[in-house]
C-alpha atoms as a PDB file:
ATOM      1  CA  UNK A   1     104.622  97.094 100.240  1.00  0.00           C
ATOM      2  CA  UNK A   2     106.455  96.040  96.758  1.00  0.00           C
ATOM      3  CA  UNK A   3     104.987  96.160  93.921  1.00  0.00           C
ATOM      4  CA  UNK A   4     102.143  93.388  93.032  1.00  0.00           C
ATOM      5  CA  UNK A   5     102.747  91.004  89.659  1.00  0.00           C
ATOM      6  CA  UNK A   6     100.052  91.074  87.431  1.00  0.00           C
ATOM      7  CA  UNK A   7      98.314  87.919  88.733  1.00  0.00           C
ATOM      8  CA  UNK A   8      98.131  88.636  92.631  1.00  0.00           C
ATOM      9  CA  UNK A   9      97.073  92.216  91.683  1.00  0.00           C
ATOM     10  CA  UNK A  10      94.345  90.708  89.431  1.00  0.00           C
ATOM     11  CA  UNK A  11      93.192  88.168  92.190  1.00  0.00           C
ATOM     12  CA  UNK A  12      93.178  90.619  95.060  1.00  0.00           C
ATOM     13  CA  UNK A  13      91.331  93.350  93.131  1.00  0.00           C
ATOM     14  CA  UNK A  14      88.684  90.319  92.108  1.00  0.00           C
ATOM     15  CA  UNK A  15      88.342  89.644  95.583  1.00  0.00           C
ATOM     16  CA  UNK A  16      87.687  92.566  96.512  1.00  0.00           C
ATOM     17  CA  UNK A  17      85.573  93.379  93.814  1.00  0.00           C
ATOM     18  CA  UNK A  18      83.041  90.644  95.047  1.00  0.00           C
ATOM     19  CA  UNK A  19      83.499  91.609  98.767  1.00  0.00           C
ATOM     20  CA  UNK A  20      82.781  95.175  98.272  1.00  0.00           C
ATOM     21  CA  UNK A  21      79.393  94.673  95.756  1.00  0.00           C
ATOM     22  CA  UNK A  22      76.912  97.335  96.082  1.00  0.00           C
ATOM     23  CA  UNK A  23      72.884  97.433  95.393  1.00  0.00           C
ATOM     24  CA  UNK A  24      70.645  99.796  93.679  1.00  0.00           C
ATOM     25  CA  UNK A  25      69.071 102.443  95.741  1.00  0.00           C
ATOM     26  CA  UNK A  26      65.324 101.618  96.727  1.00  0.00           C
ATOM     27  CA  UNK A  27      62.906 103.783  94.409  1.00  0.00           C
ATOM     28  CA  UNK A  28      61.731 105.245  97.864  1.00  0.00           C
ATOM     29  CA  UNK A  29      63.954 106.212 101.016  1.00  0.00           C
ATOM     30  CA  UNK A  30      65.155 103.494 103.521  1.00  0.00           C
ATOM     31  CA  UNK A  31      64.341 103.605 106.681  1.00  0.00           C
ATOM     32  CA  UNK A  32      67.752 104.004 108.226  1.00  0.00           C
ATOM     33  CA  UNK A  33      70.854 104.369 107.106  1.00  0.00           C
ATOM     34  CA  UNK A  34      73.137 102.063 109.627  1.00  0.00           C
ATOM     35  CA  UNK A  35      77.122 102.334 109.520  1.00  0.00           C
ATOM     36  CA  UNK A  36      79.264  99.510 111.042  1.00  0.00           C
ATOM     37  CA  UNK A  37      82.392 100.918 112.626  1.00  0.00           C
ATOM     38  CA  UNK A  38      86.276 100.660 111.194  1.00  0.00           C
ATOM     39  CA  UNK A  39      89.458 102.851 111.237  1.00  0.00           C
ATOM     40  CA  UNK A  40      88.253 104.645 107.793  1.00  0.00           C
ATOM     41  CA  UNK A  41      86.710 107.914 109.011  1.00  0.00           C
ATOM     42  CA  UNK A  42      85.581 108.580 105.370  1.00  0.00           C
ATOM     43  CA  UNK A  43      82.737 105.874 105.643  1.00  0.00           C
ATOM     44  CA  UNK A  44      80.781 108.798 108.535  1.00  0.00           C
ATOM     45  CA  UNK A  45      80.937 111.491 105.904  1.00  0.00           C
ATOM     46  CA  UNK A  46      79.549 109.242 103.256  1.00  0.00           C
ATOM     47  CA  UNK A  47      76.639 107.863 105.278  1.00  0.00           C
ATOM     48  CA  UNK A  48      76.198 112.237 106.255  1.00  0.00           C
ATOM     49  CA  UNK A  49      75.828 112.266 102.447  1.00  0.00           C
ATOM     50  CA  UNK A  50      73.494 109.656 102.218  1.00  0.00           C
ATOM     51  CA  UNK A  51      71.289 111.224 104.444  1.00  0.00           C
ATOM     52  CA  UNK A  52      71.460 115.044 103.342  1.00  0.00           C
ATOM     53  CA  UNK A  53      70.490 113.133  99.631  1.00  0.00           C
ATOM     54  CA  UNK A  54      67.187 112.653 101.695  1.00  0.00           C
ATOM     55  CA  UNK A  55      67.845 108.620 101.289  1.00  0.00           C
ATOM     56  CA  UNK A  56      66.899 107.365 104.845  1.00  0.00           C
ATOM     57  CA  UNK A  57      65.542 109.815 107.522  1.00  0.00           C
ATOM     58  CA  UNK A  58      67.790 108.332 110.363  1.00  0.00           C
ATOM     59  CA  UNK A  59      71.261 107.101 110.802  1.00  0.00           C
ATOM     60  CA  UNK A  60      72.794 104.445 113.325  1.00  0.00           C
ATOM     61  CA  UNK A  61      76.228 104.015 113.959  1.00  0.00           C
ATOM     62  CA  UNK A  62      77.505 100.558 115.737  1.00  0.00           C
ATOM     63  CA  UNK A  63      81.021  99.854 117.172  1.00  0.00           C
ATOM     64  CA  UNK A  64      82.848  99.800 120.113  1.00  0.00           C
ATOM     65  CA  UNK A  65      86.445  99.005 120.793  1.00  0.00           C
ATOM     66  CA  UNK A  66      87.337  96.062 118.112  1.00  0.00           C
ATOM     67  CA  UNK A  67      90.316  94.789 116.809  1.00  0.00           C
ATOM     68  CA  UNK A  68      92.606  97.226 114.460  1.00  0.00           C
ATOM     69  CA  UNK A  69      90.497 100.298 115.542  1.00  0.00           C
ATOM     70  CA  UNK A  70      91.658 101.073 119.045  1.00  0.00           C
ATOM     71  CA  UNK A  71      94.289 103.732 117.706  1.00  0.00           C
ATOM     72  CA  UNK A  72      90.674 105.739 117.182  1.00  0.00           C
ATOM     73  CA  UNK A  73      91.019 106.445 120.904  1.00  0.00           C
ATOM     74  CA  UNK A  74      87.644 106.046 121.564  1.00  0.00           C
ATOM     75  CA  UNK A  75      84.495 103.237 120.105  1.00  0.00           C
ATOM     76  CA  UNK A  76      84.079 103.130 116.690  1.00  0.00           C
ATOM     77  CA  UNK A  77      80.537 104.580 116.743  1.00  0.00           C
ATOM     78  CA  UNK A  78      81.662 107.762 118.690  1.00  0.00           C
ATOM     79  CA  UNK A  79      84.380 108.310 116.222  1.00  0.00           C
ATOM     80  CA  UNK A  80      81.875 108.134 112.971  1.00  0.00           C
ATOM     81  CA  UNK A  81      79.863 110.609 115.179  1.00  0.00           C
ATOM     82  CA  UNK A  82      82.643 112.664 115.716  1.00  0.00           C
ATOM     83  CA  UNK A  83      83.578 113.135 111.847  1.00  0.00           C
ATOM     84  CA  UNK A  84      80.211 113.476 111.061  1.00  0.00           C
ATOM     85  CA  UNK A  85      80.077 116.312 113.428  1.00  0.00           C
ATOM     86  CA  UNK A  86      83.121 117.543 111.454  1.00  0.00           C
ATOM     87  CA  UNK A  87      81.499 116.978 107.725  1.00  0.00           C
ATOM     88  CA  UNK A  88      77.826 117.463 107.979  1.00  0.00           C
ATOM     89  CA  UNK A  89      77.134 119.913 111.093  1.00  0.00           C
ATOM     90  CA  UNK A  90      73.845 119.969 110.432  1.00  0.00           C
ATOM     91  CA  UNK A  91      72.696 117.095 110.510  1.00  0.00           C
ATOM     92  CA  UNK A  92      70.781 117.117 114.210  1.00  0.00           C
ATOM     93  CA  UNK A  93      71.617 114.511 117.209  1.00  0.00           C
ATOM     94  CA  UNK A  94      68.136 113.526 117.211  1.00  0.00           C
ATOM     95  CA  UNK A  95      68.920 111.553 113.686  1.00  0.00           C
ATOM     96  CA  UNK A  96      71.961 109.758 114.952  1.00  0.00           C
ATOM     97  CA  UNK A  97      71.339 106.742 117.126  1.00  0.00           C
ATOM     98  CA  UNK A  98      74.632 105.307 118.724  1.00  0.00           C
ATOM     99  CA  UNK A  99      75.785 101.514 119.349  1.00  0.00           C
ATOM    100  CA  UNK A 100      79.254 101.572 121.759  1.00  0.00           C
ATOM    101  CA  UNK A 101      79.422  98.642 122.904  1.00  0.00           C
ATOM    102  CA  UNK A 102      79.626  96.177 120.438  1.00  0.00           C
ATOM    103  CA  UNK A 103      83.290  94.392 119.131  1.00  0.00           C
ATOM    104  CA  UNK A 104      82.437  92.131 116.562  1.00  0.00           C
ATOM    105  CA  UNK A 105      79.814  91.924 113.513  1.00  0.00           C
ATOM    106  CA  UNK A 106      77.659  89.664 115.334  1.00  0.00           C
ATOM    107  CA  UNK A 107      77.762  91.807 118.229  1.00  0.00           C
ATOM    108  CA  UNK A 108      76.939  95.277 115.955  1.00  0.00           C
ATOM    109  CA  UNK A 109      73.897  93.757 114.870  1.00  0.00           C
ATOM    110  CA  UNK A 110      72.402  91.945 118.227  1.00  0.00           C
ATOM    111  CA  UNK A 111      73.602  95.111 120.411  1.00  0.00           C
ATOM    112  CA  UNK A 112      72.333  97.555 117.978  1.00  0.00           C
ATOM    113  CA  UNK A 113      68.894  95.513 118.010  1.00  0.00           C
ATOM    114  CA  UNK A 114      68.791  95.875 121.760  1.00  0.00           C
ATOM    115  CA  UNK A 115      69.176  99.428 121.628  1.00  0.00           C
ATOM    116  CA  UNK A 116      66.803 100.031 119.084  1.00  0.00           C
ATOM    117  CA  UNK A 117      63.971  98.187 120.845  1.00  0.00           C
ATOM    118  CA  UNK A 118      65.223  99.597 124.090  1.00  0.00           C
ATOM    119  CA  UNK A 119      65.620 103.183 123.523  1.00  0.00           C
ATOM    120  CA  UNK A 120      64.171 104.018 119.805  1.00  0.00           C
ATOM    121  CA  UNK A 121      61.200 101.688 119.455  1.00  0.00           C
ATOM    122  CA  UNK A 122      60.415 103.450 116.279  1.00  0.00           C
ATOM    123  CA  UNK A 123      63.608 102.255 114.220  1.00  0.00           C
ATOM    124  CA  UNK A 124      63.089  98.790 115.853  1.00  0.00           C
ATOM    125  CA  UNK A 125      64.722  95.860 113.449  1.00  0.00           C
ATOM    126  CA  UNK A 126      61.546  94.493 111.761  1.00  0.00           C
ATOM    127  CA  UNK A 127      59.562  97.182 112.361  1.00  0.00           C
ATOM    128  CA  UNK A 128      60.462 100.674 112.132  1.00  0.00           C
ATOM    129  CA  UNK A 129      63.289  99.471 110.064  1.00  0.00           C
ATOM    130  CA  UNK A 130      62.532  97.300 107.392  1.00  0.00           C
ATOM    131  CA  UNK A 131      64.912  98.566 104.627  1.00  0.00           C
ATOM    132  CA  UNK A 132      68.391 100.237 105.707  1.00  0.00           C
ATOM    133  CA  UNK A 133      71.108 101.437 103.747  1.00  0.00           C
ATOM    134  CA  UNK A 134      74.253  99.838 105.475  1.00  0.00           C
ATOM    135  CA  UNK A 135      77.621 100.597 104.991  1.00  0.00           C
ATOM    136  CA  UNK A 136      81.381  99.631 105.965  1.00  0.00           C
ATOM    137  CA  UNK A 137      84.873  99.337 104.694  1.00  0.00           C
ATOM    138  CA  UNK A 138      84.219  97.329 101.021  1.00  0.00           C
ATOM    139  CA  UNK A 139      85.956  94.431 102.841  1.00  0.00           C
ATOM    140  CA  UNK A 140      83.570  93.795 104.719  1.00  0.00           C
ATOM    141  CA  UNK A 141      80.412  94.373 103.102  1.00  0.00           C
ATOM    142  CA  UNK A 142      80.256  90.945 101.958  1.00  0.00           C
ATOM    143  CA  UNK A 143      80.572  89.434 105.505  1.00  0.00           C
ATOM    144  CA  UNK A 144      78.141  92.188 107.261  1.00  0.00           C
ATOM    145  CA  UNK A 145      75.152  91.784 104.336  1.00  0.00           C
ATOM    146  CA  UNK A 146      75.470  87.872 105.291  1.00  0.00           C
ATOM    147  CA  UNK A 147      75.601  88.664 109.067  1.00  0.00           C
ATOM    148  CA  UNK A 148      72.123  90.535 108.682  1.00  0.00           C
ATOM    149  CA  UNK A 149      70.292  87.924 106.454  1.00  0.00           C
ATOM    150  CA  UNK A 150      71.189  85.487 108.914  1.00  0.00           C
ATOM    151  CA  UNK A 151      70.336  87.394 112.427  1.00  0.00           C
ATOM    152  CA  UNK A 152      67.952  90.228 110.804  1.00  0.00           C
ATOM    153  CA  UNK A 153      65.855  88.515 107.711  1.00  0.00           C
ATOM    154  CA  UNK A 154      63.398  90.921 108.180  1.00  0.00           C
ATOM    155  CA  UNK A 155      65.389  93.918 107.566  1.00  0.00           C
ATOM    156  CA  UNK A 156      66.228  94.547 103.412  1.00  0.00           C
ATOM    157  CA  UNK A 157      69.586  95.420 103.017  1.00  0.00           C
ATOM    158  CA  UNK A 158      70.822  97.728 100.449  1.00  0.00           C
ATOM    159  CA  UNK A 159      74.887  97.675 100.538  1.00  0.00           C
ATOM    160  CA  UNK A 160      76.191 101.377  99.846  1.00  0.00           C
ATOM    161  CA  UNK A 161      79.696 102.420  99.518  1.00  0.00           C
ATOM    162  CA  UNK A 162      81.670 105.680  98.230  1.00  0.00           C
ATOM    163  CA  UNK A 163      83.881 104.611  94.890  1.00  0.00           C
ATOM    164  CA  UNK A 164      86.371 102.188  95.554  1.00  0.00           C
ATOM    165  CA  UNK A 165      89.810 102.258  94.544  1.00  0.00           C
ATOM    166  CA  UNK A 166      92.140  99.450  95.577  1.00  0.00           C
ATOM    167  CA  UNK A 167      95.570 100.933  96.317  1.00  0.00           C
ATOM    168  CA  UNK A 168      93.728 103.426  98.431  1.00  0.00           C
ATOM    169  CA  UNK A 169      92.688 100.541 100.264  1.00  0.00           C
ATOM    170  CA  UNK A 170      96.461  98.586 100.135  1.00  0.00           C
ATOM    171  CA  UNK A 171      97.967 102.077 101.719  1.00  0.00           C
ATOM    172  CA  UNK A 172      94.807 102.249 104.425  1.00  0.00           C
ATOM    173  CA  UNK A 173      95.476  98.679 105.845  1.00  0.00           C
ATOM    174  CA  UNK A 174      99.284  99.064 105.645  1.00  0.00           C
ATOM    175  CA  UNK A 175      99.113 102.316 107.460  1.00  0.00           C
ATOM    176  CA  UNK A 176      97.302 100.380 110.714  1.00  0.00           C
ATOM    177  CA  UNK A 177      99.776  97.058 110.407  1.00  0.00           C
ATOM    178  CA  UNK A 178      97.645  95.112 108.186  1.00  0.00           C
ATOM    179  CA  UNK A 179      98.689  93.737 104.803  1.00  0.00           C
ATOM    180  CA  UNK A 180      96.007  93.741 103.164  1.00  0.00           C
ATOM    181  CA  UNK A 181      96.293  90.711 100.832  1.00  0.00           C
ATOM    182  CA  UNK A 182      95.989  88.726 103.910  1.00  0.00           C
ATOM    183  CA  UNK A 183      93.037  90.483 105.142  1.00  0.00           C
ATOM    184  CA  UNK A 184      91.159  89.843 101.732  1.00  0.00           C
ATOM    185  CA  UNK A 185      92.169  86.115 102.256  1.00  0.00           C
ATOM    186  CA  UNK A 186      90.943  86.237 105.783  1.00  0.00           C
ATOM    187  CA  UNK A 187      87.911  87.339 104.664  1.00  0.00           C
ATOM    188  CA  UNK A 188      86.816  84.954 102.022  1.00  0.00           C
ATOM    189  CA  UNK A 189      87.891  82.386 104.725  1.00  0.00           C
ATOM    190  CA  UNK A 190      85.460  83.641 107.113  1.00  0.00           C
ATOM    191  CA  UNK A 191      82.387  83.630 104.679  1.00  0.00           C
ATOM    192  CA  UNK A 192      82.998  79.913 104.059  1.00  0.00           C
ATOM    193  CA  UNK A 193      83.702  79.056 107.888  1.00  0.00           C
ATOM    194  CA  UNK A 194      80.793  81.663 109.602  1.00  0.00           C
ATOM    195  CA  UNK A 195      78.596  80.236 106.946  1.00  0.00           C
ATOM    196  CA  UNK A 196      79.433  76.482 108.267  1.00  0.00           C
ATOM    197  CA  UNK A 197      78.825  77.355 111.525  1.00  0.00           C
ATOM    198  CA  UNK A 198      75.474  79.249 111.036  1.00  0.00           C
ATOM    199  CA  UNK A 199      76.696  82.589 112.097  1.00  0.00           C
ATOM    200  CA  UNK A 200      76.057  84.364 108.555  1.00  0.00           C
ATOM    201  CA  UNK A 201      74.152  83.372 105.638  1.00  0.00           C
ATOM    202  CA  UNK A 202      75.293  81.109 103.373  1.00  0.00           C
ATOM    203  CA  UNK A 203      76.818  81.969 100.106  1.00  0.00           C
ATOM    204  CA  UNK A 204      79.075  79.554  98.022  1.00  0.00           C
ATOM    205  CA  UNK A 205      82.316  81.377  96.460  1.00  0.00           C
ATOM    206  CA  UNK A 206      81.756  81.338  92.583  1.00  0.00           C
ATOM    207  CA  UNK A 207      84.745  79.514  90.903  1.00  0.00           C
ATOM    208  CA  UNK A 208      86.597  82.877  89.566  1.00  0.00           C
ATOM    209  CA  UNK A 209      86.375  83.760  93.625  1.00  0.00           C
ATOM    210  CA  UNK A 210      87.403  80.473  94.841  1.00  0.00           C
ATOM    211  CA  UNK A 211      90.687  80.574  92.033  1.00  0.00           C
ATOM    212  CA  UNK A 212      91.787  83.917  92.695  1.00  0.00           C
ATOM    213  CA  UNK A 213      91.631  82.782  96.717  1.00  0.00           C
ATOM    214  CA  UNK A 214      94.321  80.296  96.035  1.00  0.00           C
ATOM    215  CA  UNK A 215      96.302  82.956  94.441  1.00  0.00           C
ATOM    216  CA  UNK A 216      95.852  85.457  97.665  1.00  0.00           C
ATOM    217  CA  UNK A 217      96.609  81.972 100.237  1.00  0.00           C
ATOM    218  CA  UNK A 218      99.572  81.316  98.108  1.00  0.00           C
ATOM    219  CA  UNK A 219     100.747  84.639  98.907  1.00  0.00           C
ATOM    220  CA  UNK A 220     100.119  84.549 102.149  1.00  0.00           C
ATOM    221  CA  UNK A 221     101.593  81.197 102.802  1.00  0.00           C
ATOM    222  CA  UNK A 222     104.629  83.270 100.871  1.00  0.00           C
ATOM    223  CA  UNK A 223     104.296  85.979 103.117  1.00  0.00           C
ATOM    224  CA  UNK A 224     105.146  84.011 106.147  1.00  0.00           C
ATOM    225  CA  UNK A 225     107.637  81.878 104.871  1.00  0.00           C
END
């Protein structure tokens, strides 16, 4: 990818700034600590460090086969198992609940639900968890913490993530096929338009938001030319 000029840098990393916002830890452990499945393998050994902090007592991965993560070779939520396997051994099965199934956000919440109520009655949405410590590629944090307050408004949600730098970000997209300045514009779209049709909560774009989006469409529209 070339080199960004000072003003689409400056949008994109204020994009992604407000995508990828983060909350204060409770002042007392959450009840889960639930990870929403991408290609980033790093997000599994942060939630494993979550956990070994003693910050939730349980940890639930969701994801199946969606799009931009089949080159995992298997669901998202066995992956994150697998390289949590690799970078916290000890942390037992018995803590680890598992979603497969699921290929969308909508889908990683409702499916997860199911299998909760099903299966682990005691971290039930609502119930057994009320608080959880969620986490996902800073992209998408935005769009999940909507999904939840929309399909889970009993459930507190306190958005984690490890630092965040950008370019590590630009070289992780481009490395799967995705340029990334058109995945942060995607994303702001879907806010506004999964807001409009009542699949997330509503949130209206602050003005520095909505200006650097027309910077990031302009590239785009650039892009494709």
């Amino acid at each position: 990818m070339a080199p960004l000029d000072a003003e689409l840098r400056e949008a994109a990393q204020r994009v992604l700034a407000y995508l990828a916002t983060t909350d204060p830890l409770p002042p007392t452990p959450a009840d889960a600590i639930i990870g929403f499945g991408v290609f980033d393998l790093e997000l599994p050994r942060f939630c494993g460090e979550l956990f070994q902090r003693g910050l939730a007592p349980a940890i639930v991965f969701t994801g199946g086969i969606g799009g931009g993560t089949g080159t995992l070779g298997e669901p998202e939520a066995d992956a994150w198992r697998s390289a949590l396997r690799v970078s916290h051994p000890t942390i037992p099965d018995a803590a680890v609940v598992l979603e497969n199934r699921s290929t969308n956000t909508a889908e990683n919440i409702a499916f997860t639900a199911e299998r909760l109520a099903r299966d682990v009655p005691t971290l039930a949405f609502g119930s057994g968890i009320r608080t959880a410590l969620i986490v996902t590629s800073p992209s998408r944090m935005r769009r999940a913490w909507l999904t939840m307050r929309q399909l889970q408004p009993a459930v507190r949600c306190v958005r984690q993530l490890p630092p965040v730098s950008f370019d590590r970000e630009v070289a992780l997209y481009a490395a799967n096929g995705v340029d990334y300045l058109t995945h942060l514009a995607g994303e702001l779209d879907r806010i506004v338009s999964y807001a409009a049709r009542g699949w997330i909560a509503e949130e209206p774009l602050a003005a520095e938001i909505r200006a650097a989006a027309v910077v990031l469409r302009r590239q785009r529209r650039d892009f494709h030319a």
